[in-house]
PDB file of N, CA and C in Angstrom:
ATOM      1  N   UNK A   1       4.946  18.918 -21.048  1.00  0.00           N
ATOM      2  CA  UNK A   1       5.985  18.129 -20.424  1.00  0.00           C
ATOM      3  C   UNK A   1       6.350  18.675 -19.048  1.00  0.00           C
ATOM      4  N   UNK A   2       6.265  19.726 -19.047  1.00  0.00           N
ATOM      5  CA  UNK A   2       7.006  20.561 -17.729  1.00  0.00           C
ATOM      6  C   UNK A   2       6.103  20.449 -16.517  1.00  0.00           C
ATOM      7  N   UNK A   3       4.422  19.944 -16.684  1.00  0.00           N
ATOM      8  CA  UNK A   3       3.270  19.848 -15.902  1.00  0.00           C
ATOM      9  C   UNK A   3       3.392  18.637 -15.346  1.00  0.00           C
ATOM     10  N   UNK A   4       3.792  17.549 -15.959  1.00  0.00           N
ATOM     11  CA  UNK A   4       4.034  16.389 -15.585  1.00  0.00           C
ATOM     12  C   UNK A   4       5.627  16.133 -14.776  1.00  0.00           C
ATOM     13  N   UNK A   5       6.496  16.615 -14.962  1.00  0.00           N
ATOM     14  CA  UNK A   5       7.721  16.452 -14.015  1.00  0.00           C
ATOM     15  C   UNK A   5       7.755  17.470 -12.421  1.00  0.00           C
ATOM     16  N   UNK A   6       6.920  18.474 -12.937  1.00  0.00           N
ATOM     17  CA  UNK A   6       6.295  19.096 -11.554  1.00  0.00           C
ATOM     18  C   UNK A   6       5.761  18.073 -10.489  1.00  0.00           C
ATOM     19  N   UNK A   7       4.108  17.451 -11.562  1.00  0.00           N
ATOM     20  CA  UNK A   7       3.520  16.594 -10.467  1.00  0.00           C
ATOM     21  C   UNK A   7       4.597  15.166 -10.353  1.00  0.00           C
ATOM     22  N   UNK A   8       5.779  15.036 -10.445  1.00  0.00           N
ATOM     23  CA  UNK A   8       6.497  13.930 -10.304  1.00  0.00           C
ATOM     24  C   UNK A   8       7.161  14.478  -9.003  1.00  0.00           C
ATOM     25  N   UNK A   9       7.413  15.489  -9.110  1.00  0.00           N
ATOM     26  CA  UNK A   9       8.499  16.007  -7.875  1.00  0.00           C
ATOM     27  C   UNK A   9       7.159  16.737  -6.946  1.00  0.00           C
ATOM     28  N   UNK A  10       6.498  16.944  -7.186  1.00  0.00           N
ATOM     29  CA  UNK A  10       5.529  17.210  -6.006  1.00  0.00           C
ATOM     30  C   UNK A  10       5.273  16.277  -4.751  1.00  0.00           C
ATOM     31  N   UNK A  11       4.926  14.957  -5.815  1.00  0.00           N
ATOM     32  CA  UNK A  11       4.730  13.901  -5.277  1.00  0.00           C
ATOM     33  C   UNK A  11       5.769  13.257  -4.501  1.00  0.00           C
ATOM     34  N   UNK A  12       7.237  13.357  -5.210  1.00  0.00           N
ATOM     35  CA  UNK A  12       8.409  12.799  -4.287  1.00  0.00           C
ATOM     36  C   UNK A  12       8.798  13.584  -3.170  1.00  0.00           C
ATOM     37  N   UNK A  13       7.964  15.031  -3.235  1.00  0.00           N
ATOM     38  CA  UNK A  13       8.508  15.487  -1.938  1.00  0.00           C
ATOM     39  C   UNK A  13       7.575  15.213  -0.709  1.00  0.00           C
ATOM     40  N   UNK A  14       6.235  14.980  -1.176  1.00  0.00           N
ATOM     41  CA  UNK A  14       5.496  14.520  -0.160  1.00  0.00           C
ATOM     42  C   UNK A  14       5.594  13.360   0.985  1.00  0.00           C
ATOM     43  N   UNK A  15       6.020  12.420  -0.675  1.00  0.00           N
ATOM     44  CA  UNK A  15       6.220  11.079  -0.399  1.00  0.00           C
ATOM     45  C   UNK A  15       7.636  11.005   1.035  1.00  0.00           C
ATOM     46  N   UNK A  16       8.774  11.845   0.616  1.00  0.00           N
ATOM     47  CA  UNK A  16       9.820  11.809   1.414  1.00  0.00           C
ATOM     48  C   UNK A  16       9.355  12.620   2.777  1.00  0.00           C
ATOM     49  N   UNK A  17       8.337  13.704   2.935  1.00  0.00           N
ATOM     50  CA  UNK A  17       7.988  14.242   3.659  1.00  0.00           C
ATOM     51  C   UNK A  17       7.457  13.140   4.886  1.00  0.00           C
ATOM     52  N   UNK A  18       6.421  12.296   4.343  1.00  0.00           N
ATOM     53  CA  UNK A  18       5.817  11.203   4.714  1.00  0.00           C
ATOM     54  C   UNK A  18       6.572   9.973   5.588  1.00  0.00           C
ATOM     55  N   UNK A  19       7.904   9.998   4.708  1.00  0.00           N
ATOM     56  CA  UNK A  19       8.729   9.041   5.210  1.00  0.00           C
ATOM     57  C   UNK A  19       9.580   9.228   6.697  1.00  0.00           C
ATOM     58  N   UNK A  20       9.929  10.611   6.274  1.00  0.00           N
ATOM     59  CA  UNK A  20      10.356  11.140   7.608  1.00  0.00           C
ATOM     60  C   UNK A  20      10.084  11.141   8.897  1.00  0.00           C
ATOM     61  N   UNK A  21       8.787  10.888   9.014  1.00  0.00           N
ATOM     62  CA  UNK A  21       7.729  10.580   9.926  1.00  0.00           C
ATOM     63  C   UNK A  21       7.531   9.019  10.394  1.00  0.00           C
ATOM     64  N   UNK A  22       6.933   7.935   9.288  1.00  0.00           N
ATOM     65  CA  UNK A  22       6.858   6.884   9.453  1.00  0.00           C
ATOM     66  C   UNK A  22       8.085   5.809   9.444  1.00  0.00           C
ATOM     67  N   UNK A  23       8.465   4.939   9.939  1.00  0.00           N
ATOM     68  CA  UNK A  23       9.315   3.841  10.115  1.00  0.00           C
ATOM     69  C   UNK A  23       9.053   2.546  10.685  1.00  0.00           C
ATOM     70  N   UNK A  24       8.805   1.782   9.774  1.00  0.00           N
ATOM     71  CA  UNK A  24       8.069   0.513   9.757  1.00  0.00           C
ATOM     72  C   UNK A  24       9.452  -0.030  10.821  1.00  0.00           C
ATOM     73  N   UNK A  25       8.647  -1.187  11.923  1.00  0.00           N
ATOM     74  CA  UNK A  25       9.528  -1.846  12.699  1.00  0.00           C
ATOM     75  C   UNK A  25       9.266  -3.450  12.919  1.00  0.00           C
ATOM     76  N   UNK A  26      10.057  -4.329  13.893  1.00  0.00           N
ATOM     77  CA  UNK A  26       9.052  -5.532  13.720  1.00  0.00           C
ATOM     78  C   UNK A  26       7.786  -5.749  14.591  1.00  0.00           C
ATOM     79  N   UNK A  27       7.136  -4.687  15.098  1.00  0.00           N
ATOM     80  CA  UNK A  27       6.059  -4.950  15.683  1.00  0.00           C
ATOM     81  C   UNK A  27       5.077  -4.300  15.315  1.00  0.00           C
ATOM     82  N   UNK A  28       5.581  -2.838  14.544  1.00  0.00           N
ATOM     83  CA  UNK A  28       4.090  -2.582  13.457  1.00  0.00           C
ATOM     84  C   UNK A  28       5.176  -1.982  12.200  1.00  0.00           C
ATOM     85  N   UNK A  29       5.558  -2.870  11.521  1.00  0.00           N
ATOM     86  CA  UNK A  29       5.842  -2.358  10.155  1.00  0.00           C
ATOM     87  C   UNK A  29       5.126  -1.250   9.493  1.00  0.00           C
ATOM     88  N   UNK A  30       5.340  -1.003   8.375  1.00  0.00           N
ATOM     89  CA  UNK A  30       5.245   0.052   6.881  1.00  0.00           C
ATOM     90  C   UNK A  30       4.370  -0.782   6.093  1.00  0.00           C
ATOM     91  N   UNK A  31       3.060  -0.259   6.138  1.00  0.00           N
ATOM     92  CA  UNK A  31       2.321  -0.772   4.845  1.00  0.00           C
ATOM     93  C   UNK A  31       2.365   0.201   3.669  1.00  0.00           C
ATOM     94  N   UNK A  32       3.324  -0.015   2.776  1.00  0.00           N
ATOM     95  CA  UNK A  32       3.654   0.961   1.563  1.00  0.00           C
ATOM     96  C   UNK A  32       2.706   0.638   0.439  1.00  0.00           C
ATOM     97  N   UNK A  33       1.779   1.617  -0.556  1.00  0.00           N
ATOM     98  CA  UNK A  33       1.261   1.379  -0.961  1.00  0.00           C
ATOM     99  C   UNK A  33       1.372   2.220  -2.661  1.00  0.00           C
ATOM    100  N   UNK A  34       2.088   1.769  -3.753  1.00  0.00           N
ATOM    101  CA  UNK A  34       2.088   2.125  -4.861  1.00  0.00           C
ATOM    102  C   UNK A  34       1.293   1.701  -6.152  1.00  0.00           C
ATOM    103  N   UNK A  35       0.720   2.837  -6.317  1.00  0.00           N
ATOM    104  CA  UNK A  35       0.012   2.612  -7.597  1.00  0.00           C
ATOM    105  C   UNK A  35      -0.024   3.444  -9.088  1.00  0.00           C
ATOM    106  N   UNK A  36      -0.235   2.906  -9.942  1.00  0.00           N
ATOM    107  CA  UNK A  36       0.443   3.142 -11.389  1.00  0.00           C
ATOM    108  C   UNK A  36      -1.233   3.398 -11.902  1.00  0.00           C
ATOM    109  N   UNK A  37      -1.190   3.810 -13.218  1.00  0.00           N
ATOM    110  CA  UNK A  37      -2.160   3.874 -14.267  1.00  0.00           C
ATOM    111  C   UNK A  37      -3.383   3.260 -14.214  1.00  0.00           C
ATOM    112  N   UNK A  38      -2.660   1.744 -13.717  1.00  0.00           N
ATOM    113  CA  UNK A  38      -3.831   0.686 -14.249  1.00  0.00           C
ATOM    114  C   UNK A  38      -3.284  -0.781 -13.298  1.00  0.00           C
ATOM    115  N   UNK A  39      -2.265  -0.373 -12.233  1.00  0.00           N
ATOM    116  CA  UNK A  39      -1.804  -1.631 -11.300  1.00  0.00           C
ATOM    117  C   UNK A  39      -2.071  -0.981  -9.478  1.00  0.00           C
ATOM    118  N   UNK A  40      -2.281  -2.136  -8.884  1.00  0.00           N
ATOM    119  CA  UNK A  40      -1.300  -1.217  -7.689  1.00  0.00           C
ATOM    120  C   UNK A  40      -0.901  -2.570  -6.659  1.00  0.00           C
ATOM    121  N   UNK A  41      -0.142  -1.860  -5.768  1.00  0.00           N
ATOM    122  CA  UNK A  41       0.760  -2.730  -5.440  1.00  0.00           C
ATOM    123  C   UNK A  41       0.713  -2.612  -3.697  1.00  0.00           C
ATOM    124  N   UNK A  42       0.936  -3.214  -2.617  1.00  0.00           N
ATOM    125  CA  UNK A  42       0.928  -3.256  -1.280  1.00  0.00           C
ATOM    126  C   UNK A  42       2.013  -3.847  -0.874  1.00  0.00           C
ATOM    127  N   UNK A  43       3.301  -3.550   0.104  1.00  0.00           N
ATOM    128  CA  UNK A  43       4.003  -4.035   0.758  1.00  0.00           C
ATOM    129  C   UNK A  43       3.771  -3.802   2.350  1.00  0.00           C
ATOM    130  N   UNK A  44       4.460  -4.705   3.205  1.00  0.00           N
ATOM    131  CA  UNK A  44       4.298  -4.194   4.806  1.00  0.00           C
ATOM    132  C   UNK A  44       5.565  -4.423   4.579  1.00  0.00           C
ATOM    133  N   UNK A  45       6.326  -3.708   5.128  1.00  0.00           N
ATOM    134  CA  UNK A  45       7.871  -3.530   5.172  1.00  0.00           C
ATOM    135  C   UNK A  45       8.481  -3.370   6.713  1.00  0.00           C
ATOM    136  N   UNK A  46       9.570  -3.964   7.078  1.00  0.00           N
ATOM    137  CA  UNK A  46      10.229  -3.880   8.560  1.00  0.00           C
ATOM    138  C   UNK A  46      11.178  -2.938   7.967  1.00  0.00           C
ATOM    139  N   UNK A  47      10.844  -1.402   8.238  1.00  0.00           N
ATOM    140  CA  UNK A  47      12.261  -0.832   7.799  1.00  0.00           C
ATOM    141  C   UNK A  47      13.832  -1.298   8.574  1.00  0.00           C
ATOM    142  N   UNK A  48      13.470  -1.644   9.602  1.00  0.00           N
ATOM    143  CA  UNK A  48      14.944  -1.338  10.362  1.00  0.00           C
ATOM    144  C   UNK A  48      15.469  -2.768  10.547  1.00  0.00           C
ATOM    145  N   UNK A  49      15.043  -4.185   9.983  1.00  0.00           N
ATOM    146  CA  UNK A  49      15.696  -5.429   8.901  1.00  0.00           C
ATOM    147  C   UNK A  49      15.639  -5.277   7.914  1.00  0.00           C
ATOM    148  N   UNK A  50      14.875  -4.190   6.633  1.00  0.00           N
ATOM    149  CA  UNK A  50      15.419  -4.317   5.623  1.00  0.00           C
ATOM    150  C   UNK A  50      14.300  -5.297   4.855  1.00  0.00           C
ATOM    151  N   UNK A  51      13.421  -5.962   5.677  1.00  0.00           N
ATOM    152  CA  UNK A  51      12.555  -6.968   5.075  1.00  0.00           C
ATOM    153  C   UNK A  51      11.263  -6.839   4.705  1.00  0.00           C
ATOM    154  N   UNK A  52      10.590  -7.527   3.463  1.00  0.00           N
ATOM    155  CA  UNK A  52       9.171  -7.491   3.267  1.00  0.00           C
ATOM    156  C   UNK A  52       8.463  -8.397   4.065  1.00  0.00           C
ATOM    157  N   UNK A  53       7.788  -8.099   4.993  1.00  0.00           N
ATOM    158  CA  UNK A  53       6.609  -9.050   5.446  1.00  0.00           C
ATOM    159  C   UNK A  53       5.532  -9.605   4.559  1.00  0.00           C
ATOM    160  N   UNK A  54       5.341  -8.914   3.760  1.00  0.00           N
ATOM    161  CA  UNK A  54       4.214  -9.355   3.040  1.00  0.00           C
ATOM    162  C   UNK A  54       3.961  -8.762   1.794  1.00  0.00           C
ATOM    163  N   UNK A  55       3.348  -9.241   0.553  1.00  0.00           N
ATOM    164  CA  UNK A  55       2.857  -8.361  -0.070  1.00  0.00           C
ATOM    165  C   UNK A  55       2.218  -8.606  -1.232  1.00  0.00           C
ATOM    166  N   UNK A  56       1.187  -7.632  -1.573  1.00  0.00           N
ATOM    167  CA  UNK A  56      -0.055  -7.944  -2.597  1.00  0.00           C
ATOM    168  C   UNK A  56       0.142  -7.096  -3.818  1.00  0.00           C
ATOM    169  N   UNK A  57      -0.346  -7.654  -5.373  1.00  0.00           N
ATOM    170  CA  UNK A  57      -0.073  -6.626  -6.142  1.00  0.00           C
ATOM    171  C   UNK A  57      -1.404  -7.204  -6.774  1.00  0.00           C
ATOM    172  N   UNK A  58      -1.885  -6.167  -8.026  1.00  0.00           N
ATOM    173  CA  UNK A  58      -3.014  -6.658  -8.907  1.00  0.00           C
ATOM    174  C   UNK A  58      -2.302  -7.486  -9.959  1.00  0.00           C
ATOM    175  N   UNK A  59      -1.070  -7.424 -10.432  1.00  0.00           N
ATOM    176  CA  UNK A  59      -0.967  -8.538 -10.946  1.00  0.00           C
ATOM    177  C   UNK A  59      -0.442  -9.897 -10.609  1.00  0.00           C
ATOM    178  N   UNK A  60      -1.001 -10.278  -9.566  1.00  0.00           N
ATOM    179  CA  UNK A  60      -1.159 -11.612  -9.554  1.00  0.00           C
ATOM    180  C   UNK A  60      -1.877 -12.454 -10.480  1.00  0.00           C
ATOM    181  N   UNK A  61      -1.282 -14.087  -9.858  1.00  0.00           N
ATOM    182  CA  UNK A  61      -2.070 -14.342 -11.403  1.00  0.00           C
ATOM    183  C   UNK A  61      -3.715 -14.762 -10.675  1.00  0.00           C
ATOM    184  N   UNK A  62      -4.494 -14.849  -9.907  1.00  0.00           N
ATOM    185  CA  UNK A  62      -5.564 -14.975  -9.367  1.00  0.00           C
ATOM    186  C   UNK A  62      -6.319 -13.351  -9.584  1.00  0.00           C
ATOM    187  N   UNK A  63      -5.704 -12.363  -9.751  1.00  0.00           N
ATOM    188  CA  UNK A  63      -6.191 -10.892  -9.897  1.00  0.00           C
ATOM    189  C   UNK A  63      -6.232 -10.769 -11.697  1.00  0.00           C
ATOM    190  N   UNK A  64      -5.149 -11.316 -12.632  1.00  0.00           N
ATOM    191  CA  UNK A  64      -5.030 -10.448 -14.056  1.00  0.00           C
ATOM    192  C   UNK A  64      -6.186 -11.118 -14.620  1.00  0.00           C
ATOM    193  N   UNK A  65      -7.095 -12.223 -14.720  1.00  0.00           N
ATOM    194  CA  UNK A  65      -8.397 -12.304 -15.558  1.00  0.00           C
ATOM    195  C   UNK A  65      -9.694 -11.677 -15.143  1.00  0.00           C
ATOM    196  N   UNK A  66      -9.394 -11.137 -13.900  1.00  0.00           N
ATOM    197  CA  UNK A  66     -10.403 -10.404 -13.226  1.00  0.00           C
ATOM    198  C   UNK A  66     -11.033  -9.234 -14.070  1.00  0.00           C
ATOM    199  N   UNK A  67     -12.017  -9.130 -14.159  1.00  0.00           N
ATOM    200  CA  UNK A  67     -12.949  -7.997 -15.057  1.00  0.00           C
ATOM    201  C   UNK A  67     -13.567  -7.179 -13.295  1.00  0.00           C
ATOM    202  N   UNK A  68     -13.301  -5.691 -13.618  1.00  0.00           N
ATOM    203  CA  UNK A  68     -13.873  -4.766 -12.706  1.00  0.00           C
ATOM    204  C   UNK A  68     -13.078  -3.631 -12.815  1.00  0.00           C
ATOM    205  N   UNK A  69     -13.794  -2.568 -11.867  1.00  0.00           N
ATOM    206  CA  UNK A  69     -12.832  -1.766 -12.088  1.00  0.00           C
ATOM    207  C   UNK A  69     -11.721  -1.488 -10.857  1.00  0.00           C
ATOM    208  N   UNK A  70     -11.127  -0.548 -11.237  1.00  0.00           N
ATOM    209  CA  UNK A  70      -9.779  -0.399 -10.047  1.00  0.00           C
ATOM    210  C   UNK A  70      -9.603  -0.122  -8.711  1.00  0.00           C
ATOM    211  N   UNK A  71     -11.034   0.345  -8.410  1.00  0.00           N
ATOM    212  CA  UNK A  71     -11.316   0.489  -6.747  1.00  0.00           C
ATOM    213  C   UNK A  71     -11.643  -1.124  -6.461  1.00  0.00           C
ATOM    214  N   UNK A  72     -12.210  -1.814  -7.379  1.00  0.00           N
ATOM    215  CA  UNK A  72     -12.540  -2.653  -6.726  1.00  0.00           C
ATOM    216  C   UNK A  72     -11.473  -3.728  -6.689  1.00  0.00           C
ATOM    217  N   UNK A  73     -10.747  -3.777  -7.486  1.00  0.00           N
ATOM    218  CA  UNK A  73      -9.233  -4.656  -7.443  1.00  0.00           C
ATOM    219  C   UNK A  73      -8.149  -3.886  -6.544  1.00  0.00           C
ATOM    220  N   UNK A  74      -8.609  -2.374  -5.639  1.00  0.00           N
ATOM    221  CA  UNK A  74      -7.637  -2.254  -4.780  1.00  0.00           C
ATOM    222  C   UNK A  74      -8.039  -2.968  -3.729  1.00  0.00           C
ATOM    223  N   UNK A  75      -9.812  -3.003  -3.471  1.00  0.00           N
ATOM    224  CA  UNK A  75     -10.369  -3.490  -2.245  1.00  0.00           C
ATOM    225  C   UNK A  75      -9.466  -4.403  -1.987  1.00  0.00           C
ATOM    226  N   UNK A  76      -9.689  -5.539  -2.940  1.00  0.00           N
ATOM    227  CA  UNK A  76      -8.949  -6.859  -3.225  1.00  0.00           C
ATOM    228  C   UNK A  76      -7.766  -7.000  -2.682  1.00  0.00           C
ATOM    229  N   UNK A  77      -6.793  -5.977  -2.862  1.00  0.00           N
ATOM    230  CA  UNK A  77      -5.221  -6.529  -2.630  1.00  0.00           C
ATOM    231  C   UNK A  77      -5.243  -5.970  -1.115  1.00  0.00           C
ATOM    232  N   UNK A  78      -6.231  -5.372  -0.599  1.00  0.00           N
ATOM    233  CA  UNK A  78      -6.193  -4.375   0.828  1.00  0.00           C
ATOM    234  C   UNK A  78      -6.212  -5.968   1.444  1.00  0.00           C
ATOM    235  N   UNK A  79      -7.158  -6.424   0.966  1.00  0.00           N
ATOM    236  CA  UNK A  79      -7.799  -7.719   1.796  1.00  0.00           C
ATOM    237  C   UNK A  79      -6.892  -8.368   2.317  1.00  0.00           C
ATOM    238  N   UNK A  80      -6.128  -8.939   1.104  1.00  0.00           N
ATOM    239  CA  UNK A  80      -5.067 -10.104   0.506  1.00  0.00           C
ATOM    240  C   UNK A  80      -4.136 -10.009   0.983  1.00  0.00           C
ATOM    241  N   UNK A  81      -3.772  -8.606   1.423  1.00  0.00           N
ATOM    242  CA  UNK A  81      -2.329  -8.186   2.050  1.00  0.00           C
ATOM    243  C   UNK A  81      -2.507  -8.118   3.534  1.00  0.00           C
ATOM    244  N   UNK A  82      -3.615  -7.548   4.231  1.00  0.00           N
ATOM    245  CA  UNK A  82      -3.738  -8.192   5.374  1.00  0.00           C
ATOM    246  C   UNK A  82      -3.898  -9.565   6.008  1.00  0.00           C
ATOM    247  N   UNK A  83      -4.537 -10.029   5.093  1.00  0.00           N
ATOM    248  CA  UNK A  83      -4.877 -11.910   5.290  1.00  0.00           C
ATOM    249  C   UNK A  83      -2.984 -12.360   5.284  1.00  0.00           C
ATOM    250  N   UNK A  84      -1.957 -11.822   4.286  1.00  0.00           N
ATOM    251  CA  UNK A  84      -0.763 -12.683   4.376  1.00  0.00           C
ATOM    252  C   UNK A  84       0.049 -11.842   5.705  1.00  0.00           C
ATOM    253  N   UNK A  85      -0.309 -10.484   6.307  1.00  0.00           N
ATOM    254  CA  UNK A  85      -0.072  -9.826   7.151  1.00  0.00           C
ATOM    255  C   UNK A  85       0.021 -10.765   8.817  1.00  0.00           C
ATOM    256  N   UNK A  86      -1.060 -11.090   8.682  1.00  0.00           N
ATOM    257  CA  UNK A  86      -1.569 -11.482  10.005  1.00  0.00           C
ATOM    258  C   UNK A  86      -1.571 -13.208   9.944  1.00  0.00           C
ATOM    259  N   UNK A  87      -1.193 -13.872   8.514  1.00  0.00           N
ATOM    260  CA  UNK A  87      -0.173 -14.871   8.313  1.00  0.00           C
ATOM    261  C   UNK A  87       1.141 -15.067   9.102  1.00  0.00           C
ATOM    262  N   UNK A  88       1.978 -13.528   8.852  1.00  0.00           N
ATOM    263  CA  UNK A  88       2.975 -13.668   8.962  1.00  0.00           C
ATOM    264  C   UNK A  88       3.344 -13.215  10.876  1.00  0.00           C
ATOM    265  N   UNK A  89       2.291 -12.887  11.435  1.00  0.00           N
ATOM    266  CA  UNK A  89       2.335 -12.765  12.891  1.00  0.00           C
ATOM    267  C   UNK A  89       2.426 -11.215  12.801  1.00  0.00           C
ATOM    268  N   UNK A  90       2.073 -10.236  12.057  1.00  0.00           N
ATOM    269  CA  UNK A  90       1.328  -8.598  12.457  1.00  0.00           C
ATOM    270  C   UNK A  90       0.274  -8.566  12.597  1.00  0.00           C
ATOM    271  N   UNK A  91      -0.111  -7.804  13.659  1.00  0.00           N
ATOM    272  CA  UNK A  91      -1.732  -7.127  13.845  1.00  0.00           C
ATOM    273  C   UNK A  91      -1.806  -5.802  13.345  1.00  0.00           C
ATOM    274  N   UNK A  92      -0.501  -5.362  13.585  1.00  0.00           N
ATOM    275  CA  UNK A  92      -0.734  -3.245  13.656  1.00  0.00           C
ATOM    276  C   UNK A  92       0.698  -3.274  12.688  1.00  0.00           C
ATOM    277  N   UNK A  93      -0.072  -1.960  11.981  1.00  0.00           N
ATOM    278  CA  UNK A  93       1.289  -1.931  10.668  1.00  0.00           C
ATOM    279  C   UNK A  93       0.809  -0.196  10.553  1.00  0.00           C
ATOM    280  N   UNK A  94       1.958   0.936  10.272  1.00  0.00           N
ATOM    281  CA  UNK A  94       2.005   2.510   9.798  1.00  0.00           C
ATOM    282  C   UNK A  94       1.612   2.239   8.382  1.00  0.00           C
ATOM    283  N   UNK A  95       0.706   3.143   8.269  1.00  0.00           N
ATOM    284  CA  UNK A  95      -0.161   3.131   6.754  1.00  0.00           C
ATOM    285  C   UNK A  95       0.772   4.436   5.934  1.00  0.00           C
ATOM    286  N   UNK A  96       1.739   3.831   4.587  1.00  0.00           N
ATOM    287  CA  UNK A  96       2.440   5.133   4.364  1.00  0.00           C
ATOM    288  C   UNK A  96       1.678   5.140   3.118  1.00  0.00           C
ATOM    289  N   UNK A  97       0.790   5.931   2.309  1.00  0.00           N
ATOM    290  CA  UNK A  97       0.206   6.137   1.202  1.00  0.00           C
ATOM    291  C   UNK A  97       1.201   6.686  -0.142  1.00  0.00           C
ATOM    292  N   UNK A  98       2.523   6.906   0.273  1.00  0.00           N
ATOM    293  CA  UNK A  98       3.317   6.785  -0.786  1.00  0.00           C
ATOM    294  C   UNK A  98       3.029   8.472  -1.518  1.00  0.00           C
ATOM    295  N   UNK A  99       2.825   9.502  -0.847  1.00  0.00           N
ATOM    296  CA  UNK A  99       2.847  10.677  -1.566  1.00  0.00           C
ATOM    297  C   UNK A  99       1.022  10.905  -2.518  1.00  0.00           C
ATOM    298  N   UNK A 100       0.307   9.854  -2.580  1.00  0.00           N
ATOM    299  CA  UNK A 100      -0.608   9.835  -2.781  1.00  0.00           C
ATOM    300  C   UNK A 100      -2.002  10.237  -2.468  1.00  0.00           C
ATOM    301  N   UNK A 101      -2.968  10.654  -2.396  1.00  0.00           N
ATOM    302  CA  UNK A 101      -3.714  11.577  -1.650  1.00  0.00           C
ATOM    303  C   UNK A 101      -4.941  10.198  -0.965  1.00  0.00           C
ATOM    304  N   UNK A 102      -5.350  10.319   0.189  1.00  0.00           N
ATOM    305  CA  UNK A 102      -5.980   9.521   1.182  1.00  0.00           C
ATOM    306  C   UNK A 102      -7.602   9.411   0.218  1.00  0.00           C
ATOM    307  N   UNK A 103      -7.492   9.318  -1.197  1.00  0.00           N
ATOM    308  CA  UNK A 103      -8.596   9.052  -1.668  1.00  0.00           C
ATOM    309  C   UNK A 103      -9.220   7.955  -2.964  1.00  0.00           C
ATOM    310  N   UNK A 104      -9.791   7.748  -3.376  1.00  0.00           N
ATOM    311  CA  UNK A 104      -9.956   6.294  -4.636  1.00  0.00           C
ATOM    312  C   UNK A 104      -9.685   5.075  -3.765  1.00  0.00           C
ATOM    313  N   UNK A 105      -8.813   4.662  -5.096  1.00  0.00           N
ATOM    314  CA  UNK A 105      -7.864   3.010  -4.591  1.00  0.00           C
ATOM    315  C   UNK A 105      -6.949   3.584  -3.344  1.00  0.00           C
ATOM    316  N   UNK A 106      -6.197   4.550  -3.149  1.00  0.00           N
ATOM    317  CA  UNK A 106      -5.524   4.218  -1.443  1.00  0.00           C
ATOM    318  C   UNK A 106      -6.099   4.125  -0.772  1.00  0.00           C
ATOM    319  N   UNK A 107      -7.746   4.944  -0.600  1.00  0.00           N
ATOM    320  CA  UNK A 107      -8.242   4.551   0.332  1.00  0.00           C
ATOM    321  C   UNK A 107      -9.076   3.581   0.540  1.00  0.00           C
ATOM    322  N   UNK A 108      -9.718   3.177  -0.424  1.00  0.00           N
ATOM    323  CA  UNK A 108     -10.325   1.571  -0.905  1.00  0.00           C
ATOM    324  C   UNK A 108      -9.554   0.476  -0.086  1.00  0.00           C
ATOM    325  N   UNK A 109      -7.867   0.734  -0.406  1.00  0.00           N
ATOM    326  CA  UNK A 109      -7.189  -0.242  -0.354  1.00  0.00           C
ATOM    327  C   UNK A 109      -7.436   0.064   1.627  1.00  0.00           C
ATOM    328  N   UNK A 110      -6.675   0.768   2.150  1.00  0.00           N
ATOM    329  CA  UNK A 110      -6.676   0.886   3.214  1.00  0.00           C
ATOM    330  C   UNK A 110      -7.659   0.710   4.099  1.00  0.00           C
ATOM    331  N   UNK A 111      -8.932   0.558   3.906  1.00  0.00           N
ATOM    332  CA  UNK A 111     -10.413   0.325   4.552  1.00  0.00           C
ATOM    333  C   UNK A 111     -10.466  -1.324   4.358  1.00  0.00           C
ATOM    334  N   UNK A 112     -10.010  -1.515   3.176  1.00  0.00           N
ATOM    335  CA  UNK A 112     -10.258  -2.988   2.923  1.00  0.00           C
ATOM    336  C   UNK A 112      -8.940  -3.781   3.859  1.00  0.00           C
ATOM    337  N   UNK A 113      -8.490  -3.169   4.202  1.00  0.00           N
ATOM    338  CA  UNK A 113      -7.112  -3.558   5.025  1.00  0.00           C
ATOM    339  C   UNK A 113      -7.462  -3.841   6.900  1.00  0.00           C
ATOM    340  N   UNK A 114      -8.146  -2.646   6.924  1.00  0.00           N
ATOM    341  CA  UNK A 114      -8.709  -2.404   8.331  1.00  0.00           C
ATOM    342  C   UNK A 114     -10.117  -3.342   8.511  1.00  0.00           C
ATOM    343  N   UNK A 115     -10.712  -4.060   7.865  1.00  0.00           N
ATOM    344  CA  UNK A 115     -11.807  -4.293   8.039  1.00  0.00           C
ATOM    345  C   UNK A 115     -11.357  -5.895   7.809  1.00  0.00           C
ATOM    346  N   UNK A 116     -10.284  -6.140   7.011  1.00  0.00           N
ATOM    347  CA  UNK A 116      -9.882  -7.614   7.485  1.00  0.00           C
ATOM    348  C   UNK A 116      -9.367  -7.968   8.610  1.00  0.00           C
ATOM    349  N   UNK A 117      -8.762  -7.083   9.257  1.00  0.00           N
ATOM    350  CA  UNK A 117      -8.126  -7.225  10.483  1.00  0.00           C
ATOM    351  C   UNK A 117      -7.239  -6.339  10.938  1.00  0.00           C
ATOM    352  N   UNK A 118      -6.456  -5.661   9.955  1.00  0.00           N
ATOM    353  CA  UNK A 118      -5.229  -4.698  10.265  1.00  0.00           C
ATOM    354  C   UNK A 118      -6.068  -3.663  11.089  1.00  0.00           C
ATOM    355  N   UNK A 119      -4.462  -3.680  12.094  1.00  0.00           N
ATOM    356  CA  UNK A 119      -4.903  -1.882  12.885  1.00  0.00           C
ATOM    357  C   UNK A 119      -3.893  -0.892  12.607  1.00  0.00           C
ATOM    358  N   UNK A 120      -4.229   0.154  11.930  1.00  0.00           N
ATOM    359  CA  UNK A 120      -3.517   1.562  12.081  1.00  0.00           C
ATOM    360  C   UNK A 120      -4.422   2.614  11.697  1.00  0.00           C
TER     361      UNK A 120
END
């Protein structure tokens, strides 16, 4: 038990470490990127309105009958979230990986982000 509330607070200090630094605005927002067990999730966020620009999760309902595995359903939402990104009038968005390490699905997601169109 005590191994697992470590890596919980490891992670939140990174994560806040991270934050300190980045601040999504309206001309290149916060692409926040959380992921769980077996989901993950993409927001572009305007920190300083308070607002979501956009955002992709695997459970959508076009993503939950999907058979594959989880890099390849992050590719997916990298895509999906830039396509409603550059919908919503962003080109350039701060990539915050959420305390997470720059490898698997964040970085799946984030390549698949940059290669639809996003710049950061």
């Amino acid at each position: 038990m005590a191994k697992t509330s470590n890596k919980i607070t490891r992670r939140r200090k990174i994560r806040h470490r991270i934050r300190r630094k980045i601040e999504g605005n309206a001309v290149s927002p916060r692409l926040a990127v959380f992921r769980s067990n077996s989901e993950i999730y993409a927001q572009v966020i305007d920190d300083i309105s308070g607002k979501t620009v956009a955002a992709a999760s695997s459970l959508e309902k076009e993503f939950v009958k999907e058979k594959g595995n989880k890099v390849d359903m992050a590719k997916k939402i990298g895509k999906l979230v830039a396509e409603r990104t550059s919908k919503a009038g962003v080109n350039a968005v701060k990539f915050d990986r959420g305390g997470y390490l720059y490898h698997g699905r964040v970085k799946a997601l984030a390549e698949a982000a940059r290669e639809a169109g996003l710049k950061f």
